[in-house]
C-alpha atoms as a PDB file:
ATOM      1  CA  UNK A   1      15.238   6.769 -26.292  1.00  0.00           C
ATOM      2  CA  UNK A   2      17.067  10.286 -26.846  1.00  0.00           C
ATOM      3  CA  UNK A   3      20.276   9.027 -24.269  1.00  0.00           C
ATOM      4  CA  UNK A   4      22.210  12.097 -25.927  1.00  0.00           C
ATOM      5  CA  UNK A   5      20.158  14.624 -24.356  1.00  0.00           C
ATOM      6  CA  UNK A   6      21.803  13.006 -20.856  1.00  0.00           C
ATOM      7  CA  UNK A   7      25.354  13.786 -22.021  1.00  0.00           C
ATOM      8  CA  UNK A   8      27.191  15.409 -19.211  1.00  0.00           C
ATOM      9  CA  UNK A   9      27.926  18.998 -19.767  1.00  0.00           C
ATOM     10  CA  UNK A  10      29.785  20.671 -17.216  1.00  0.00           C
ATOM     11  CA  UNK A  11      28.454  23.313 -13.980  1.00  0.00           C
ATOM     12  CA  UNK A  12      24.833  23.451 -15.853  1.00  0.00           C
ATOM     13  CA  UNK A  13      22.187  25.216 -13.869  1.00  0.00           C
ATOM     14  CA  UNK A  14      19.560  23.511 -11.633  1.00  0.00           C
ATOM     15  CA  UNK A  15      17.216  24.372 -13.468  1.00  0.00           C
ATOM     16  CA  UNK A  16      18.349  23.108 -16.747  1.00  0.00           C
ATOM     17  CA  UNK A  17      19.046  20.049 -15.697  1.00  0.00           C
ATOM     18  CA  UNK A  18      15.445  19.520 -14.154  1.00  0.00           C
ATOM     19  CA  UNK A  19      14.309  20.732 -17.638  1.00  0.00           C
ATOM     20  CA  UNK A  20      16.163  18.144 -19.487  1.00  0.00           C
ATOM     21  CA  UNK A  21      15.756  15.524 -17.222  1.00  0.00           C
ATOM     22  CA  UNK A  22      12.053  15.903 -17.432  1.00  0.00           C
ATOM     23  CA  UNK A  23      12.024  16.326 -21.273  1.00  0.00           C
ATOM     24  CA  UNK A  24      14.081  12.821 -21.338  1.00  0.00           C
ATOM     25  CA  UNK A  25      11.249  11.036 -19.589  1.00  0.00           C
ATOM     26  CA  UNK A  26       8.194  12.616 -21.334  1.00  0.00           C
ATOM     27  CA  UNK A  27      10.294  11.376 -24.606  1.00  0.00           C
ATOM     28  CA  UNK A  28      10.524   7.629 -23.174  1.00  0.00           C
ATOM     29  CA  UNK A  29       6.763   7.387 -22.566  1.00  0.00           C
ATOM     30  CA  UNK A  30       6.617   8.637 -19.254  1.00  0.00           C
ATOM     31  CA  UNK A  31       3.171  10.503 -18.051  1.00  0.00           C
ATOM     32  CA  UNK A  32       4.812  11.769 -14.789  1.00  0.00           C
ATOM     33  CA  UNK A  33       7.532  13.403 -16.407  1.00  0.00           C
ATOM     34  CA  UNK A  34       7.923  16.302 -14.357  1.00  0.00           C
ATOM     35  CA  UNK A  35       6.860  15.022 -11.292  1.00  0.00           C
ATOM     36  CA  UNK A  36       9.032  12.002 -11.654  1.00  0.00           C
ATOM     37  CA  UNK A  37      12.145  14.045 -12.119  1.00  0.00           C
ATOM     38  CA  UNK A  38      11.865  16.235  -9.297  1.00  0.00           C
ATOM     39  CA  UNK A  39      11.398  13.625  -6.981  1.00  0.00           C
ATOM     40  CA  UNK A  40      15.071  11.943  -8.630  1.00  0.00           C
ATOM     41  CA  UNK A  41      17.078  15.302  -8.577  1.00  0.00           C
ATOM     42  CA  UNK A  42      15.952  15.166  -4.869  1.00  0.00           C
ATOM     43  CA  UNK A  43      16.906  12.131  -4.436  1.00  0.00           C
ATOM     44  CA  UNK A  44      20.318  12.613  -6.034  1.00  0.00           C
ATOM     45  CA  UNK A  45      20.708  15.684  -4.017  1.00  0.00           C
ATOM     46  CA  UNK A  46      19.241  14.999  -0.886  1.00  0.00           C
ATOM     47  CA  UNK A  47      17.369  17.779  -0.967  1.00  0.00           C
ATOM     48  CA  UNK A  48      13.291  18.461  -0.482  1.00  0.00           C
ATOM     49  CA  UNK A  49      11.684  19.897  -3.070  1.00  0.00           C
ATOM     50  CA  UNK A  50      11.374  23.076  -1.640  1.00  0.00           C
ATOM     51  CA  UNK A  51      15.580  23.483  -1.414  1.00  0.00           C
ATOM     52  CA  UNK A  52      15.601  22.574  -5.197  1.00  0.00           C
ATOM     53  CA  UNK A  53      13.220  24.681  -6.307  1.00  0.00           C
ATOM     54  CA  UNK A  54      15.438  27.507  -4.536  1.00  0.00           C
ATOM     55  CA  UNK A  55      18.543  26.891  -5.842  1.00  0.00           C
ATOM     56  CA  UNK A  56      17.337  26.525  -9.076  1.00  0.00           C
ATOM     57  CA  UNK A  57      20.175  29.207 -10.471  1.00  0.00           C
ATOM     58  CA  UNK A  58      22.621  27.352  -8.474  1.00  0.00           C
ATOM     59  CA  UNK A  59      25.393  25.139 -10.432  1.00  0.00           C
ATOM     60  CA  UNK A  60      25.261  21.477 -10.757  1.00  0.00           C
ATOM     61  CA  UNK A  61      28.362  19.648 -10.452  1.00  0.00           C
ATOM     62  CA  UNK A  62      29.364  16.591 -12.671  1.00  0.00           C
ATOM     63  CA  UNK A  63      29.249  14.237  -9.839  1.00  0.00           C
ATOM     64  CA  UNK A  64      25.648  15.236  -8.901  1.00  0.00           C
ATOM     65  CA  UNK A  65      24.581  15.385 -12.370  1.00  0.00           C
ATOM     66  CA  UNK A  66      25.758  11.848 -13.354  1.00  0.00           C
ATOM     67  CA  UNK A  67      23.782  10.656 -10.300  1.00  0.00           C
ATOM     68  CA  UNK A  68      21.012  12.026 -11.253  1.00  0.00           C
ATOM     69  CA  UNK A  69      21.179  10.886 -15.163  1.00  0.00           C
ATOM     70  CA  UNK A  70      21.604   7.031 -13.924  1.00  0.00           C
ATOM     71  CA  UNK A  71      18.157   7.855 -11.776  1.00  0.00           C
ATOM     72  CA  UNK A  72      17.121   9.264 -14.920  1.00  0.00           C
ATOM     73  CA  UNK A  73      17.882   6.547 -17.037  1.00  0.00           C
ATOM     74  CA  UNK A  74      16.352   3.781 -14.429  1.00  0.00           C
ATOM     75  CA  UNK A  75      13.390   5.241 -14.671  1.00  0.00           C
ATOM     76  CA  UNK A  76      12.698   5.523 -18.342  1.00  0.00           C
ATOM     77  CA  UNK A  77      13.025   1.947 -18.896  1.00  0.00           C
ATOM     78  CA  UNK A  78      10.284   1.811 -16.428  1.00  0.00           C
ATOM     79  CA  UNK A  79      11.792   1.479 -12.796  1.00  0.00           C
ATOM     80  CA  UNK A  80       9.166   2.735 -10.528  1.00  0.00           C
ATOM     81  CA  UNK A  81      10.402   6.147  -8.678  1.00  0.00           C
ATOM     82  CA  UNK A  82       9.649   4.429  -5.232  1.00  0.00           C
ATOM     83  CA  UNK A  83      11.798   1.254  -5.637  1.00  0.00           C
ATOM     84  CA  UNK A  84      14.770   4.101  -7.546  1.00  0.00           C
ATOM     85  CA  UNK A  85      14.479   6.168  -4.239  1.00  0.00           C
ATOM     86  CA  UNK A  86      13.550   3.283  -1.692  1.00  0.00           C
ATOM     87  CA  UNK A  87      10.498   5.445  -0.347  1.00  0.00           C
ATOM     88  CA  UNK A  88       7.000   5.884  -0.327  1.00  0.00           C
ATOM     89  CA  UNK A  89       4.654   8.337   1.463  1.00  0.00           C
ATOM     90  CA  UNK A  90       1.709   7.018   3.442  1.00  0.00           C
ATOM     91  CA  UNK A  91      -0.408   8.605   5.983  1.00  0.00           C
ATOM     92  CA  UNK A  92       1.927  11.249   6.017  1.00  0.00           C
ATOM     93  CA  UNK A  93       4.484   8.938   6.973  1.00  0.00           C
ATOM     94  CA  UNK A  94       8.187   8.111   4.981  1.00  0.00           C
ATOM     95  CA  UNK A  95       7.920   4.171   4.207  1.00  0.00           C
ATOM     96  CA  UNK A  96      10.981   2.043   3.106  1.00  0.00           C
ATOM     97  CA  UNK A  97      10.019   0.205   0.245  1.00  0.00           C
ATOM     98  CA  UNK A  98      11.968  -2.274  -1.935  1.00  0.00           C
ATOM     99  CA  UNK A  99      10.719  -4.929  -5.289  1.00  0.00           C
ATOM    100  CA  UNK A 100       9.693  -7.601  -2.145  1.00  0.00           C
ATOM    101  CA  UNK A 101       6.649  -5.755  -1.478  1.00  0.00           C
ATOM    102  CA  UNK A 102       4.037  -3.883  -3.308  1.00  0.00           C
ATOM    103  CA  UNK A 103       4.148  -0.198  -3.751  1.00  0.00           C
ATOM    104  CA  UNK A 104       2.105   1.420  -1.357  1.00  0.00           C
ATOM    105  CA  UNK A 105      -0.942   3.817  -2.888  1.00  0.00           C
ATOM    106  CA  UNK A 106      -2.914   6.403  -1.162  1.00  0.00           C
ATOM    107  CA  UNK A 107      -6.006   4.861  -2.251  1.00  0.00           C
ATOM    108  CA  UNK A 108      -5.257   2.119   0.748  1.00  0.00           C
ATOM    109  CA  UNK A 109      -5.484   4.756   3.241  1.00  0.00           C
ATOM    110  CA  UNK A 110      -9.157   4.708   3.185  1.00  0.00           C
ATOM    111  CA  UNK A 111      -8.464   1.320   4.952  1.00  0.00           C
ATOM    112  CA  UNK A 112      -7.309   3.017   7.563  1.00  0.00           C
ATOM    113  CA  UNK A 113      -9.657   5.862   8.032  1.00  0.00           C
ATOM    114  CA  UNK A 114     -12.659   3.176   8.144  1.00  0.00           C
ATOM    115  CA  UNK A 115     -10.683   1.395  10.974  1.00  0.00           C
ATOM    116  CA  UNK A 116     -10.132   4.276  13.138  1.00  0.00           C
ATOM    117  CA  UNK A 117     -13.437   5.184  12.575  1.00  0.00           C
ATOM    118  CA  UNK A 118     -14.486   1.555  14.020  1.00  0.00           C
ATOM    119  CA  UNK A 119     -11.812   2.311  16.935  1.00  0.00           C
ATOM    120  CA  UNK A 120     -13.592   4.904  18.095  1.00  0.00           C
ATOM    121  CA  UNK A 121     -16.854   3.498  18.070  1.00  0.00           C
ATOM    122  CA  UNK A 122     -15.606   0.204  19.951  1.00  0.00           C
ATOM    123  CA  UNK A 123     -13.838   2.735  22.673  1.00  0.00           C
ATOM    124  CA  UNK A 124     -15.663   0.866  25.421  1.00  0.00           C
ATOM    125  CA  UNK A 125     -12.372  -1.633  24.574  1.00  0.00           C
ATOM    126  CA  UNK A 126      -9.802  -1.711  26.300  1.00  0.00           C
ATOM    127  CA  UNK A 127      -7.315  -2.881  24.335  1.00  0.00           C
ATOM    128  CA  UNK A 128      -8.600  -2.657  21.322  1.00  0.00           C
ATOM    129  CA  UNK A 129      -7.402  -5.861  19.044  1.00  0.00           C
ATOM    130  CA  UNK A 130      -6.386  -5.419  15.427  1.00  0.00           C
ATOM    131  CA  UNK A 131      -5.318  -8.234  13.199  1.00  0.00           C
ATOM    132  CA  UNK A 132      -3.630  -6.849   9.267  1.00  0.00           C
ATOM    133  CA  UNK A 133      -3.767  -9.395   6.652  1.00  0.00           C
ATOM    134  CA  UNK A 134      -0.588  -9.757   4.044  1.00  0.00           C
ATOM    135  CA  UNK A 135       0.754  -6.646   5.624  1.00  0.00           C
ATOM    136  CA  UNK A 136       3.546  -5.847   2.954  1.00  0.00           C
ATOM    137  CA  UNK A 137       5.125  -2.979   3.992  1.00  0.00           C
ATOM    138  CA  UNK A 138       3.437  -2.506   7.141  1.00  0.00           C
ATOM    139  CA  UNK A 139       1.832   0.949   5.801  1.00  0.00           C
ATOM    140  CA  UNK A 140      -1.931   0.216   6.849  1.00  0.00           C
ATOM    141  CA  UNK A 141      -0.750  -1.643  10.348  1.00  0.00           C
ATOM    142  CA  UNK A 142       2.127   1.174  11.073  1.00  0.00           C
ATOM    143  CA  UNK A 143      -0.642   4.080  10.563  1.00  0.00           C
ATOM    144  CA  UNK A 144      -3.437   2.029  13.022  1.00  0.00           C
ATOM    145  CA  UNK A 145      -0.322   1.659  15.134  1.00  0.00           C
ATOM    146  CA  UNK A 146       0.555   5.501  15.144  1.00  0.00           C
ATOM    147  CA  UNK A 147      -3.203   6.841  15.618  1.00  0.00           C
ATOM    148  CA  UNK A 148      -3.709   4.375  18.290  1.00  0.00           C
ATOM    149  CA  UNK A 149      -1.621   4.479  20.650  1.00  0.00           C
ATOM    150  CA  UNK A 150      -3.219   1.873  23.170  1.00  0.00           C
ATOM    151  CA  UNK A 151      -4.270  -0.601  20.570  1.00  0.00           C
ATOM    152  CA  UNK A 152      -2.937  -4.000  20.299  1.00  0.00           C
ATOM    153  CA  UNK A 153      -1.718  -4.995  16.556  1.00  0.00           C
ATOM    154  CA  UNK A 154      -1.108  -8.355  14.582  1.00  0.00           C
ATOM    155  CA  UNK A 155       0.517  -8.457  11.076  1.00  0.00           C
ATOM    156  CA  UNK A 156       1.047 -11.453   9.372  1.00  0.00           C
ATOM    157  CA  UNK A 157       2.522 -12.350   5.580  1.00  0.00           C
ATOM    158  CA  UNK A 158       3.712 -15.315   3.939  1.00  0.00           C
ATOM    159  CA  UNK A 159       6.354 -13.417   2.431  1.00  0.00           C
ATOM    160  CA  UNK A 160       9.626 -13.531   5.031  1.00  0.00           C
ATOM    161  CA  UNK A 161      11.102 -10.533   2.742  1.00  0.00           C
ATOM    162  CA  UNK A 162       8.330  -8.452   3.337  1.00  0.00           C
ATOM    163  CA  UNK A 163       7.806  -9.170   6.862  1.00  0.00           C
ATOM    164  CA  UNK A 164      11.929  -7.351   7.429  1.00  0.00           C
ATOM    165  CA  UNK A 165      10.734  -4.373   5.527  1.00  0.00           C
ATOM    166  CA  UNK A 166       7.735  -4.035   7.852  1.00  0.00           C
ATOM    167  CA  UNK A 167      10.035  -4.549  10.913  1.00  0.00           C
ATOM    168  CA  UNK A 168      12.311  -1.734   9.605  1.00  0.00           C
ATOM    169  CA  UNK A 169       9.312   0.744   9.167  1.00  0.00           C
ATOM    170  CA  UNK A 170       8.294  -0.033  12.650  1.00  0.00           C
ATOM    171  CA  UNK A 171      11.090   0.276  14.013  1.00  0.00           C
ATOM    172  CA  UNK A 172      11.542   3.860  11.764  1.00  0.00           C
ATOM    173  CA  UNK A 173       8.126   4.810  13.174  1.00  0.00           C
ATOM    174  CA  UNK A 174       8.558   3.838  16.876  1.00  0.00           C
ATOM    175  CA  UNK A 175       5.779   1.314  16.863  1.00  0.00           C
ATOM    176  CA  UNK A 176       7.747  -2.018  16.327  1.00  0.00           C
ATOM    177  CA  UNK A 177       6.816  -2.766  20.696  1.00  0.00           C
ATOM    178  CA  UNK A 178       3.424  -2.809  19.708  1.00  0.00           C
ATOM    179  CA  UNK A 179       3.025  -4.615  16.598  1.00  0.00           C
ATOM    180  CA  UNK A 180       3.469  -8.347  16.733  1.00  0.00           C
ATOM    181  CA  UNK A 181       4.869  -9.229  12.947  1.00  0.00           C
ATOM    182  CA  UNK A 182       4.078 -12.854  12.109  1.00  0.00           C
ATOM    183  CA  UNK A 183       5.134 -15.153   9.290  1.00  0.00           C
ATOM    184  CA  UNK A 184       2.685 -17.436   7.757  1.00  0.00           C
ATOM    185  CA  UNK A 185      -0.310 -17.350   5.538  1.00  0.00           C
ATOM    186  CA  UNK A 186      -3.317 -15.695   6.282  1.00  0.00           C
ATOM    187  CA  UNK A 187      -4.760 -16.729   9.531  1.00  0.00           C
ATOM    188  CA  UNK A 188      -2.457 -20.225   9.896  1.00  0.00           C
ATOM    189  CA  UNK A 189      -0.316 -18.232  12.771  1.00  0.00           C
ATOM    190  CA  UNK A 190      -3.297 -18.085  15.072  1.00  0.00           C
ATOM    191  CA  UNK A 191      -4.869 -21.676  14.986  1.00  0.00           C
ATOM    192  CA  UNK A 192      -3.380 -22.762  17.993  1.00  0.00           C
ATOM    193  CA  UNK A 193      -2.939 -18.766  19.612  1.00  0.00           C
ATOM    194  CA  UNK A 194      -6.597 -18.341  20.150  1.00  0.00           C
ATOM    195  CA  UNK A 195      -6.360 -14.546  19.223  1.00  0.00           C
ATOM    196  CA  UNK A 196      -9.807 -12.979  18.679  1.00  0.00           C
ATOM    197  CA  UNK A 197      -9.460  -9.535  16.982  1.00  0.00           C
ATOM    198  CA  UNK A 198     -11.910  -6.412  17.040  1.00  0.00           C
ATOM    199  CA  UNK A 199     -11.123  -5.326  13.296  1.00  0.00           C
ATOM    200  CA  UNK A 200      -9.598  -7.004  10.718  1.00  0.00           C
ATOM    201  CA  UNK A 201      -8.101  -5.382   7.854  1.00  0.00           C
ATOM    202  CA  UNK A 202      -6.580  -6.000   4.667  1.00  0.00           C
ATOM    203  CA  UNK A 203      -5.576  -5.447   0.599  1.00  0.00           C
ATOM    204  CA  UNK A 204      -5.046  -9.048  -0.744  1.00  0.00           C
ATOM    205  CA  UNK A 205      -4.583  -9.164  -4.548  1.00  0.00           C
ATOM    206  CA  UNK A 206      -7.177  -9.272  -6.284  1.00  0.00           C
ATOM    207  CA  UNK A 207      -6.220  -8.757  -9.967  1.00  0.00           C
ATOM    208  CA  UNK A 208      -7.195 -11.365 -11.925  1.00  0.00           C
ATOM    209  CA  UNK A 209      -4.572 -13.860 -13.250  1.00  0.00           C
ATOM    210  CA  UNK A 210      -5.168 -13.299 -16.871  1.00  0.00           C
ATOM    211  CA  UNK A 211      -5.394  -9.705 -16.440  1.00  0.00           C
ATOM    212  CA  UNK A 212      -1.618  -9.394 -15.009  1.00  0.00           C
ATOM    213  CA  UNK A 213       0.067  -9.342 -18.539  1.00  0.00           C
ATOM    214  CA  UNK A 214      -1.912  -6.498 -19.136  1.00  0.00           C
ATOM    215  CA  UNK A 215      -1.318  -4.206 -16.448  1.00  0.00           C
ATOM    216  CA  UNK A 216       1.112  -1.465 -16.685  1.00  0.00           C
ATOM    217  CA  UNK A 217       4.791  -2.328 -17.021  1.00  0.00           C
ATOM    218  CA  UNK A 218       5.882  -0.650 -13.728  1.00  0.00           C
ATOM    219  CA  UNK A 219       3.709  -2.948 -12.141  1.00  0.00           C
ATOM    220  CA  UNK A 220       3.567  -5.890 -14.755  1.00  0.00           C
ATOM    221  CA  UNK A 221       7.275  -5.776 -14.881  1.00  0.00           C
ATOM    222  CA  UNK A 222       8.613  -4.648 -11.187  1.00  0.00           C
ATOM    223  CA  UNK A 223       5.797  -5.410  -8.376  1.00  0.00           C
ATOM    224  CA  UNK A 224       5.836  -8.922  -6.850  1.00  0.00           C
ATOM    225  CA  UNK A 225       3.216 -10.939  -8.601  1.00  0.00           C
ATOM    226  CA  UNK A 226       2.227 -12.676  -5.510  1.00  0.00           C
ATOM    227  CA  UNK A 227       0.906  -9.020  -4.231  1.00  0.00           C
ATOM    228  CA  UNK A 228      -1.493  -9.024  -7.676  1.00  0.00           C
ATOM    229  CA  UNK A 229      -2.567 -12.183  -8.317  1.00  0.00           C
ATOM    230  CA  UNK A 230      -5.730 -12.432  -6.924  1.00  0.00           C
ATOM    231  CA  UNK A 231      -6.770 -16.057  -8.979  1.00  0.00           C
ATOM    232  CA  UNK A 232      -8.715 -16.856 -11.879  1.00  0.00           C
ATOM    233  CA  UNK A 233     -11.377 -14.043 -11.004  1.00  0.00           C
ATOM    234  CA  UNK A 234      -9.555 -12.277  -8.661  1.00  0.00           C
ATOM    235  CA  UNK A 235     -11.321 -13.263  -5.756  1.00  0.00           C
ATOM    236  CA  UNK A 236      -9.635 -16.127  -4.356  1.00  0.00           C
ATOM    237  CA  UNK A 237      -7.607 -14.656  -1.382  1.00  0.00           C
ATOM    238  CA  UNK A 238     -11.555 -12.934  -0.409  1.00  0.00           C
ATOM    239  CA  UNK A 239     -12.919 -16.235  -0.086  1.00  0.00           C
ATOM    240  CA  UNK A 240     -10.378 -17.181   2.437  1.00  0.00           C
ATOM    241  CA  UNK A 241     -10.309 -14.056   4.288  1.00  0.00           C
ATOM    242  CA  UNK A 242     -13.978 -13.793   4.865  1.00  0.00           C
ATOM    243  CA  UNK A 243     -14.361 -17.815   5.055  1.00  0.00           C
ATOM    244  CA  UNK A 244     -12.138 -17.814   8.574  1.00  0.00           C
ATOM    245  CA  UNK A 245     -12.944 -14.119   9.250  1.00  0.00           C
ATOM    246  CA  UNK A 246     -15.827 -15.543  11.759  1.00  0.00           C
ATOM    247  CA  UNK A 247     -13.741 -17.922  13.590  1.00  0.00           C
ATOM    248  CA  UNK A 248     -11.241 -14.990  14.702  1.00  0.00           C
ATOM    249  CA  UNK A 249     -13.597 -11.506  14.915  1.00  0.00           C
ATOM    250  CA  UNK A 250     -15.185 -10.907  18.456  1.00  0.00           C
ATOM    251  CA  UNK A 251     -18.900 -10.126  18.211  1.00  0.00           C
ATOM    252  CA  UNK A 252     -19.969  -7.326  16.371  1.00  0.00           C
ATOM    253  CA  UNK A 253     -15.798  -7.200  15.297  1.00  0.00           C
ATOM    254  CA  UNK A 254     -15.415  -5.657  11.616  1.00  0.00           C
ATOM    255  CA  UNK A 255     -13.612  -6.580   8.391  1.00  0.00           C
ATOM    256  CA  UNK A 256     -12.327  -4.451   6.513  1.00  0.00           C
ATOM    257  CA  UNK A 257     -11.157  -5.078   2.790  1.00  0.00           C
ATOM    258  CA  UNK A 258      -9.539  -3.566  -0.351  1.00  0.00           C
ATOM    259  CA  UNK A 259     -11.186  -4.076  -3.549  1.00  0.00           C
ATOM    260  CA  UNK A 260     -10.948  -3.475  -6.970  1.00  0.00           C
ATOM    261  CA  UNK A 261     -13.026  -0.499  -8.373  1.00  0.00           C
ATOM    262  CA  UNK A 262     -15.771  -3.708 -10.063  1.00  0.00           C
ATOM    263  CA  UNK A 263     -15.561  -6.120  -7.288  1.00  0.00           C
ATOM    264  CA  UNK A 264     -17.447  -4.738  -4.659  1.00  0.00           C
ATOM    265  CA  UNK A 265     -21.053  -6.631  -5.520  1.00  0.00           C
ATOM    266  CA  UNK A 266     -18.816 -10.201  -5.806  1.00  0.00           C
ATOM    267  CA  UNK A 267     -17.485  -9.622  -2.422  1.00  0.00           C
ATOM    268  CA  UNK A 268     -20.413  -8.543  -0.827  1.00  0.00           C
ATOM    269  CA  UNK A 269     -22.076 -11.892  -2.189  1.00  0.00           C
ATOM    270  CA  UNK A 270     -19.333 -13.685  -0.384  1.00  0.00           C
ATOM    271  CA  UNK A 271     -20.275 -12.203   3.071  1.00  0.00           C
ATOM    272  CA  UNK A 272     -23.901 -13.625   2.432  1.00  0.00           C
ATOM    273  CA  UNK A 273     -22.707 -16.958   1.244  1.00  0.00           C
ATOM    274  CA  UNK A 274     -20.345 -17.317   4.200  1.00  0.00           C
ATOM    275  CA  UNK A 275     -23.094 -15.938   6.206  1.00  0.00           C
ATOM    276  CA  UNK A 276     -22.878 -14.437  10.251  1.00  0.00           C
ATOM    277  CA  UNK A 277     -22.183 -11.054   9.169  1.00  0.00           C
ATOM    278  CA  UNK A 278     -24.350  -8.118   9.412  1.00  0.00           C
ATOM    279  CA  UNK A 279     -25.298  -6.440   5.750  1.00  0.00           C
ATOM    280  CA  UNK A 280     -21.531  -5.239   3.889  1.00  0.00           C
ATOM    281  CA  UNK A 281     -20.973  -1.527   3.043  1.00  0.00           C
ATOM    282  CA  UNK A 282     -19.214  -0.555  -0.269  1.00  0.00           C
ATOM    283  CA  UNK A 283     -16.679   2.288   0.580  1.00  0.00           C
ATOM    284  CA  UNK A 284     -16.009   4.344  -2.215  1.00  0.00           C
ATOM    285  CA  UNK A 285     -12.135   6.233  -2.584  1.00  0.00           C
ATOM    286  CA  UNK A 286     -11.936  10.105  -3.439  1.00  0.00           C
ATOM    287  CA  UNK A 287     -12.527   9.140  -7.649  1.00  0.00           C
ATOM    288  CA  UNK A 288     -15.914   7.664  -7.307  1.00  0.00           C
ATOM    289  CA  UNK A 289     -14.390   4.410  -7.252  1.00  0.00           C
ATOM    290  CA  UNK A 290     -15.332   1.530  -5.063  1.00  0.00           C
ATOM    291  CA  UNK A 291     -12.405   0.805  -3.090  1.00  0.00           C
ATOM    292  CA  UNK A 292     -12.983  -0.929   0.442  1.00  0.00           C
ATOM    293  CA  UNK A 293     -16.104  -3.456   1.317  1.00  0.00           C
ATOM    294  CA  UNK A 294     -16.617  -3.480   5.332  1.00  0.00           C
ATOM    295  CA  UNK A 295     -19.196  -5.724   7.435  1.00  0.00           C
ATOM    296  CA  UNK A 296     -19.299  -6.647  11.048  1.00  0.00           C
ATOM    297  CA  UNK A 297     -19.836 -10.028  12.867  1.00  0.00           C
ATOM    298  CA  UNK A 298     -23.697 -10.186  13.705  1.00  0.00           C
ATOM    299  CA  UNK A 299     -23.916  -9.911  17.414  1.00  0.00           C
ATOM    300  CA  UNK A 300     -26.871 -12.626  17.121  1.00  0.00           C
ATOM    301  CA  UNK A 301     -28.378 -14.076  13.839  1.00  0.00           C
ATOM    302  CA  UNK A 302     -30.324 -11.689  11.350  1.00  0.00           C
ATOM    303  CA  UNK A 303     -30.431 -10.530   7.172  1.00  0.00           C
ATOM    304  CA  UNK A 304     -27.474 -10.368   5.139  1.00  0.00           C
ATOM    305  CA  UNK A 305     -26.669  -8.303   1.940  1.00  0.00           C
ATOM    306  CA  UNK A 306     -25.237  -5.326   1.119  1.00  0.00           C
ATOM    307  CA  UNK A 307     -25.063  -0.927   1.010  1.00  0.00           C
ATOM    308  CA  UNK A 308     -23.189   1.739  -0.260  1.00  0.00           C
ATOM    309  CA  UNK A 309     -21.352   4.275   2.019  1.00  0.00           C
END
């Protein structure tokens, strides 16, 4: 790593600095170089992109610029930008997020567009019940939360650390009154509550356990392992979730999961082995890639298996 090319060097343009900063990451491996570096000068500046980009004659000063090259340097060795900055954009909404939870990505928000398409088609209820599985930040239950104003929402996690970052992004987002944040492991808080839930959502982990060491280091390296680990072949936290699914969906109430981009015909064969659901539908994300498996409770017994949407 080039750590020269950080040297302080006094009332340097805006511009430059960007420049170097971003040449200092492309030399330590990273792809995002550019991107990556904007997002840090912001940070160090507290300034939007659009402010930086014009005062990009204006004149750094030292203090500013050793900010930024500590940012810098935190992110070469592999730091991802949203734990460096604390933030993360989702749904068009500013998350806090810190190393207890896992980084939110925009793939997840087709989660969230299936379930408010299921909202509106179950408008007939009044209020409509939504239960969010290992919630992590809050990102998926915060954005139901937001476009549905009347709805009722549950969010459980084992993890007590991320349940306090999901109770500060409610509480950022005006929605903490209507989401009931619950500590415990998948559906253990409501064995004795009785809760039965219109939709149920969720991204478990689902890498597989041998695949971990081979992931990328800013997620190898920084992102809680309990978020990734989804078992020997990744499916273990889908067996539970659609295994008690059943017991806690009204009927006709729809599940709605995460997947990896070659899980979606595994999963779908766990809906037919647990049986009671009407025939799964493979969601596909904006790359092609499969990315969220949906089914709802059968309304009365019929076939089983499985579509793509």
């Amino acid at each position: 790593m080039q750590t020269e090319k950080l040297t302080a060097r006094t009332q340097r343009t805006v511009r430059r600095v960007l420049m170097d900063g971003s040449q200092f990451l492309r030399d330590a491996g990273i792809e995002s170089a550019r991107l990556d570096a904007e997002v840090l000068l912001g940070h160090a500046l507290d300034k939007e992109k659009a402010d930086i980009y014009l005062a990009m004659e204006s004149m750094l000063n030292d203090s500013d610029e050793k900010i930024f090259r500590e940012l810098l340097t935190r992110r070469a060795k592999g730091e991802p930008v949203a734990y460096i900055t604390g933030h993360k954009e989702f749904w068009s909404l500013d998350f806090v997020v810190t190393p207890d939870i896992l980084i939110p990505r925009p793939e997840t928000e087709l989660v969230v567009e299936l379930a408010l398409e299921g909202a509106i088609m179950a408008t007939a209820k009044a209020p409509l019940k939504i239960l969010d599985i290992g919630t992590g930040s809050g990102v998926i239950a915060i954005a139901l939360a937001k476009e549905l104003p009347a709805a009722e929402i549950w969010a459980v996690d084992v993890s007590a650390a991320a349940l306090n970052i999901a109770e500060i992004n409610a509480q950022r987002h005006g929605v903490a009154e209507r989401i009931k944040l619950l500590d415990g492991d998948l559906f253990d808080p409501f064995t004795e509550l009785g809760h039965r839930f219109d939709v149920i959502v969720s991204n478990p982990p689902y890498v597989l356990s041998k695949e971990i060491a081979n992931l990328g280091r800013e997620v190898r390296d920084w992102e809680p392992k309990m978020a990734l680990d989804g078992g020997p072949d990744g499916l273990d936290c889908y067996r539970q979730i659609i295994g008690g699914a059943h017991t806690y969906l009204v009927p006709e109430g729809r599940i709605l999961l995460e997947i990896g981009e070659d899980q979606g015909t595994a999963v779908a064969g766990l809906f037919v082995g647990v049986g009671g659901f009407e025939k799964a539908t493979i969601y596909q994300d904006y790359a092609g890639k499969d990315r969220v498996i949906g089914a709802p409770k059968m309304a009365r017994l019929g076939a089983e298996g499985f579509s793509r949407g």
